[in-house]
C-alpha atoms as a PDB file:
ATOM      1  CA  UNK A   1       0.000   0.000   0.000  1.00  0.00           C
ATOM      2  CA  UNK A   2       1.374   3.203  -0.916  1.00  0.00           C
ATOM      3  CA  UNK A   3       2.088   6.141   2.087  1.00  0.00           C
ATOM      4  CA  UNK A   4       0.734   8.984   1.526  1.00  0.00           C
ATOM      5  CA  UNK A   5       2.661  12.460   2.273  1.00  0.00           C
ATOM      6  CA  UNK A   6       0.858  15.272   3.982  1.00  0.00           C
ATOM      7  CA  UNK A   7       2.370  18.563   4.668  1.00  0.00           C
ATOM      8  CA  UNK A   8       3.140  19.193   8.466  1.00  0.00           C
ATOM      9  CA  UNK A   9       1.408  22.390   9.557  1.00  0.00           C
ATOM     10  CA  UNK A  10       3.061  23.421  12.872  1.00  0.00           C
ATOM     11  CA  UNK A  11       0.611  25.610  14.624  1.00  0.00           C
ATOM     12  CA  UNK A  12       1.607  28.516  16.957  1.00  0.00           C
ATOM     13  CA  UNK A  13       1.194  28.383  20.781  1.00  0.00           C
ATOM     14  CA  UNK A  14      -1.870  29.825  21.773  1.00  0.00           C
ATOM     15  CA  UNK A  15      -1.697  33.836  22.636  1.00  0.00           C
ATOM     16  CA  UNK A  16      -3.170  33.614  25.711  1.00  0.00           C
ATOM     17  CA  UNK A  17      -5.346  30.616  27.778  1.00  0.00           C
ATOM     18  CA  UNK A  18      -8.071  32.240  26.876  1.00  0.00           C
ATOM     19  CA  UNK A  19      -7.518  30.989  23.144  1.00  0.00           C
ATOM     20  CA  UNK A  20      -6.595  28.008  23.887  1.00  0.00           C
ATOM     21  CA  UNK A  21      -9.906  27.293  25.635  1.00  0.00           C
ATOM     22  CA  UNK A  22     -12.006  28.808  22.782  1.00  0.00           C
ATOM     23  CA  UNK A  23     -10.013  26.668  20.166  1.00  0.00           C
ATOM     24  CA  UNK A  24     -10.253  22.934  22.101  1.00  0.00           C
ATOM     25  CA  UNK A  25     -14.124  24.364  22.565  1.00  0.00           C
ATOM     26  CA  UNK A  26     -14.579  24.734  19.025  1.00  0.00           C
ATOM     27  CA  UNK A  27     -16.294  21.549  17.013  1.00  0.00           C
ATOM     28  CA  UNK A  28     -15.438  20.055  14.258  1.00  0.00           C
ATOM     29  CA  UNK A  29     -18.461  18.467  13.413  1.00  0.00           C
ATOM     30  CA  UNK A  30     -22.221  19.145  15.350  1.00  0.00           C
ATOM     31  CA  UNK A  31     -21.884  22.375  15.704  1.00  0.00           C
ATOM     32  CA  UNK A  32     -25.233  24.353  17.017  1.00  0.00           C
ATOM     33  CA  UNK A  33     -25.613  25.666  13.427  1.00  0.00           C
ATOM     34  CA  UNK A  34     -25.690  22.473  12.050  1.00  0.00           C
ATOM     35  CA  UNK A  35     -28.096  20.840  14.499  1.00  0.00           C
ATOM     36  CA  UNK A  36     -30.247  23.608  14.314  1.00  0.00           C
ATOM     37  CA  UNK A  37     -30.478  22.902  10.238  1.00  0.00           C
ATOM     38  CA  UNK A  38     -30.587  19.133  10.584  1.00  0.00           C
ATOM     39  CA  UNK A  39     -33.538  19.738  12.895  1.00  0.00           C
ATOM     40  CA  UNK A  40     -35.241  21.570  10.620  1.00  0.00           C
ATOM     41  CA  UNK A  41     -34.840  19.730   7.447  1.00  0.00           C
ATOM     42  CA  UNK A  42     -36.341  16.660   9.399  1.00  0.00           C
ATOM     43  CA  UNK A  43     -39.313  18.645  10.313  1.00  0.00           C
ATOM     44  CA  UNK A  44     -39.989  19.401   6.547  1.00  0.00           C
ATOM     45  CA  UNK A  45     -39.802  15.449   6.293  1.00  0.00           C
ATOM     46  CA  UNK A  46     -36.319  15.556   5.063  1.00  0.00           C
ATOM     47  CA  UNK A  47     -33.925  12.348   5.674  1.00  0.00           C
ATOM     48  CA  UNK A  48     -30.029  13.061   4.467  1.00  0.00           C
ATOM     49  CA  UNK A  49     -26.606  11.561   6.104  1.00  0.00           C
ATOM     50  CA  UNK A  50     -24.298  13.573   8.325  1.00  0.00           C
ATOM     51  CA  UNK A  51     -20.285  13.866   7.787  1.00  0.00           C
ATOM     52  CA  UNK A  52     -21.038  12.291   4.559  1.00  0.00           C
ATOM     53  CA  UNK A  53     -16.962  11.471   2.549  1.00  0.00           C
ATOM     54  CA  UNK A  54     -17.434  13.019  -1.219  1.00  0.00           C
ATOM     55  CA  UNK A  55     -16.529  11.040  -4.361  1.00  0.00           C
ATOM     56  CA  UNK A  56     -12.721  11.671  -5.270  1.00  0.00           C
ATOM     57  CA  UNK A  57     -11.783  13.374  -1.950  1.00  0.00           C
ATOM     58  CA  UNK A  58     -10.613  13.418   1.695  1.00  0.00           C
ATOM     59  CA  UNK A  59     -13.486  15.815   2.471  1.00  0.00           C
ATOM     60  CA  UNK A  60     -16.840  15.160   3.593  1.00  0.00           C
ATOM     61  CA  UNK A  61     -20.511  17.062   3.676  1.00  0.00           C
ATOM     62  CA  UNK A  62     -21.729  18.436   6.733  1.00  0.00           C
ATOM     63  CA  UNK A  63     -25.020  17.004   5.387  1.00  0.00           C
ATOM     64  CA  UNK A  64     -25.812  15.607   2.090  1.00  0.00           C
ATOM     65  CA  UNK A  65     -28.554  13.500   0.132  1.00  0.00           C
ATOM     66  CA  UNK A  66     -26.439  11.342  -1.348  1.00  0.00           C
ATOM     67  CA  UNK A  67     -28.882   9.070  -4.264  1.00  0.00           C
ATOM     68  CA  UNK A  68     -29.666  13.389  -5.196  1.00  0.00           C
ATOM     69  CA  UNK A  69     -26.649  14.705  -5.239  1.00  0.00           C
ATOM     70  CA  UNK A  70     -26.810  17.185  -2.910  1.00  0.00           C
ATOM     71  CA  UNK A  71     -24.239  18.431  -0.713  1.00  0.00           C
ATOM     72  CA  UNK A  72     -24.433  21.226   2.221  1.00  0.00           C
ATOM     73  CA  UNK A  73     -22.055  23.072   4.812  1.00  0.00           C
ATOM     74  CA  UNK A  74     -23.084  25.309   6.827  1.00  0.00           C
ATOM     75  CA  UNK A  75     -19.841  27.329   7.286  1.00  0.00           C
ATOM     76  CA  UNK A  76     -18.502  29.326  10.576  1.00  0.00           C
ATOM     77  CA  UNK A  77     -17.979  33.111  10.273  1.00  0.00           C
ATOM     78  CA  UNK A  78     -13.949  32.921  11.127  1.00  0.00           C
ATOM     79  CA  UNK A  79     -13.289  29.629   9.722  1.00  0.00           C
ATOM     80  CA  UNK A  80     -14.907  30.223   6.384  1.00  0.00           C
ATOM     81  CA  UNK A  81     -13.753  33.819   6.194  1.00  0.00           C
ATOM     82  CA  UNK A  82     -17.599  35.241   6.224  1.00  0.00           C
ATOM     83  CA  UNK A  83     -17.556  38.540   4.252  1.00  0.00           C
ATOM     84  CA  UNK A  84     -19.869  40.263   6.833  1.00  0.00           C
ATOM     85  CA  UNK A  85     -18.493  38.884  10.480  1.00  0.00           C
ATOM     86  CA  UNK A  86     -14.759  37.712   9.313  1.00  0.00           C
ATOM     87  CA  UNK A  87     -12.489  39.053  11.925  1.00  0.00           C
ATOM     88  CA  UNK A  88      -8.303  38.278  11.650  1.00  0.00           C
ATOM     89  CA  UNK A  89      -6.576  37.429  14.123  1.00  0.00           C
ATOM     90  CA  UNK A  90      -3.851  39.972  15.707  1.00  0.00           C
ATOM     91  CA  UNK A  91      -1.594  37.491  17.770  1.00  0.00           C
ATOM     92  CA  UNK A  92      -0.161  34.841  15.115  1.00  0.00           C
ATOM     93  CA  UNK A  93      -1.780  36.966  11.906  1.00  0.00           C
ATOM     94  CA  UNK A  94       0.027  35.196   9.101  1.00  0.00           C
ATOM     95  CA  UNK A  95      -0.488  32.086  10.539  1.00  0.00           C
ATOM     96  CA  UNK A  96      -3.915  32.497  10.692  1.00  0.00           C
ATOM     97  CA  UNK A  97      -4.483  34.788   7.370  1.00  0.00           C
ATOM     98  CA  UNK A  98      -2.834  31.515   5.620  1.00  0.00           C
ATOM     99  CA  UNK A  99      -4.936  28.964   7.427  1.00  0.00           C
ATOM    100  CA  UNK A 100      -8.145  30.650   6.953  1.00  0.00           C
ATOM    101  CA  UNK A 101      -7.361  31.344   3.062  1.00  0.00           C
ATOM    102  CA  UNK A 102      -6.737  27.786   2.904  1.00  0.00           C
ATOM    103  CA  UNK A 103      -9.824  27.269   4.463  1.00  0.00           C
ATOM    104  CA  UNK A 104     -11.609  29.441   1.578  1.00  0.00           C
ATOM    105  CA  UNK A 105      -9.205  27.492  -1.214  1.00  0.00           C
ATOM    106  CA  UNK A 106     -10.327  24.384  -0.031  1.00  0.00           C
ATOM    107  CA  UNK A 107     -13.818  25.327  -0.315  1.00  0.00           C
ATOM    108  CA  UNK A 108     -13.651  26.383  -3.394  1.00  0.00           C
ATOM    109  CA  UNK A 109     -12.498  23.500  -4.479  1.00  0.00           C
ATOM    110  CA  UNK A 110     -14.369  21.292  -3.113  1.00  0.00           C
ATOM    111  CA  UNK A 111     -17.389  22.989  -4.753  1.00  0.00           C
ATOM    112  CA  UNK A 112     -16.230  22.840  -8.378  1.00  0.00           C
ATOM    113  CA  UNK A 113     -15.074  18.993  -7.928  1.00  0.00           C
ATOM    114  CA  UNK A 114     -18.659  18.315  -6.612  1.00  0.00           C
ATOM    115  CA  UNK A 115     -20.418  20.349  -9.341  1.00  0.00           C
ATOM    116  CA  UNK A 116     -18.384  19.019 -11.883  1.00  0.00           C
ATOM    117  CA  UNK A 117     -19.544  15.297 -10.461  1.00  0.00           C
ATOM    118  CA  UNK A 118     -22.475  16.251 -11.140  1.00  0.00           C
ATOM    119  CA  UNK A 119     -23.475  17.254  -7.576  1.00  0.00           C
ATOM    120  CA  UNK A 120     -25.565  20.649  -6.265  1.00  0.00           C
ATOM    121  CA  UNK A 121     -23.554  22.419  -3.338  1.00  0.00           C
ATOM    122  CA  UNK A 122     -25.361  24.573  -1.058  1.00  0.00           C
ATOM    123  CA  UNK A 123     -22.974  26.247   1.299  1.00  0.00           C
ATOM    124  CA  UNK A 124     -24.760  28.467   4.623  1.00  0.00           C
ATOM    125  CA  UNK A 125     -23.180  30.862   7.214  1.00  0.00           C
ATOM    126  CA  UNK A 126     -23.430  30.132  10.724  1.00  0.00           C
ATOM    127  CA  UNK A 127     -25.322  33.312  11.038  1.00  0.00           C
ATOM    128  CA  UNK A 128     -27.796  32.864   8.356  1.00  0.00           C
ATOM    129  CA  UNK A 129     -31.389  32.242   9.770  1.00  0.00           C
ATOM    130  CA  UNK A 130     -32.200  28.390  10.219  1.00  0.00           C
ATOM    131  CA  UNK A 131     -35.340  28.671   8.760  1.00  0.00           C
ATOM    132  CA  UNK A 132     -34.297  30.199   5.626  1.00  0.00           C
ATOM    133  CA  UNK A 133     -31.289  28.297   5.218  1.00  0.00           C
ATOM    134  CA  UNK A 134     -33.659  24.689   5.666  1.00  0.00           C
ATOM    135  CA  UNK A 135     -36.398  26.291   3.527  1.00  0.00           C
ATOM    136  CA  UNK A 136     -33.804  26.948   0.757  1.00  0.00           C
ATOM    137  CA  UNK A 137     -31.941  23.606   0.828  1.00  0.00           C
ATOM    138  CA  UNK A 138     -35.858  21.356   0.861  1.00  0.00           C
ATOM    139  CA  UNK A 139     -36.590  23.309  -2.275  1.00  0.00           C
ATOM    140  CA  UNK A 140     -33.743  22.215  -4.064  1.00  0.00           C
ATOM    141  CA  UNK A 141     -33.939  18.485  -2.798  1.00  0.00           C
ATOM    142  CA  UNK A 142     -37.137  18.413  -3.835  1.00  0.00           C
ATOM    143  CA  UNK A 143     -36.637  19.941  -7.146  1.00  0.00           C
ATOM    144  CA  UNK A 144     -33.680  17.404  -7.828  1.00  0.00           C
ATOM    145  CA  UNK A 145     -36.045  14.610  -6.260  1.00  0.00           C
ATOM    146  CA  UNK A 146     -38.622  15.569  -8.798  1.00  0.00           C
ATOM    147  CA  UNK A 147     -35.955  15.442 -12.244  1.00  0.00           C
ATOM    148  CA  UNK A 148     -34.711  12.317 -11.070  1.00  0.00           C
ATOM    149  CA  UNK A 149     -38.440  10.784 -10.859  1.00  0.00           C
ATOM    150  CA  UNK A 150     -39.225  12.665 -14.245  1.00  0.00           C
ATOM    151  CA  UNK A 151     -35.961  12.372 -16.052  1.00  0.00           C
END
């Protein structure tokens, strides 16, 4: 079996303890965003998987309908480098400027390898109301739901 190589990231110290909490505190995965949109989308009926892996990558789907094609993320503000609430980070800046662009790179990327699959990405901010955000994503499962019965 080949090895693969990954690039070691060594990340800074933490500025303060204070950081340090907040950082082992954040989630990767079941955030309060995302429950509050899985919620939802099963109260419109909705069934989907969680942490889904997508075809050709390392990456997985915060949520996705897989036999649809339909992946979604609800990204964080600072993670995902939200154009309203993204903040940078004074102690450790390049550090973090080149983690977070990486963040947004990777992103990117992962949404034109999905669409060109084939696939419909629907990305949300944490910040974006939960009600929207589920009413948004059930009209476009449906709509793909209803092609793939037609089509």
């Amino acid at each position: 079996m080949a090895r693969r190589s990954h690039a070691i990231t060594i990340r800074p110290s933490a500025s303060s303890p204070e950081a340090r909490r907040r950082m082992l505190a954040t989630r990767r995965r079941d955030t309060p965003c995302e429950i509050a949109l899985r919620s939802a989308l099963h109260r419109l009926g909705l069934r989907f998987r969680v942490e889904w892996p997508l075809p050709g990558t390392r990456r997985r789907a915060d949520l996705a309908f897989p036999r649809l094609k339909v992946a979604l993320f609800v990204d964080g503000c600072f993670w995902h480098c939200c154009p309203i609430h993204r903040t940078w980070p004074k102690a450790n800046a390049a550090w973090w400027r080149r983690k977070i662009l990486g963040n947004v790179r990777r992103d990117r990327d992962t949404d034109a390898r999905l669409s060109a699959a084939g696939w419909k990405v629907l990305r949300f901010w944490e910040h974006q109301d939960v009600g929207e955000a589920a009413s948004k994503a059930a009209s476009t499962i449906r709509r793909r739901a209803r092609k793939l019965v037609i089509g």
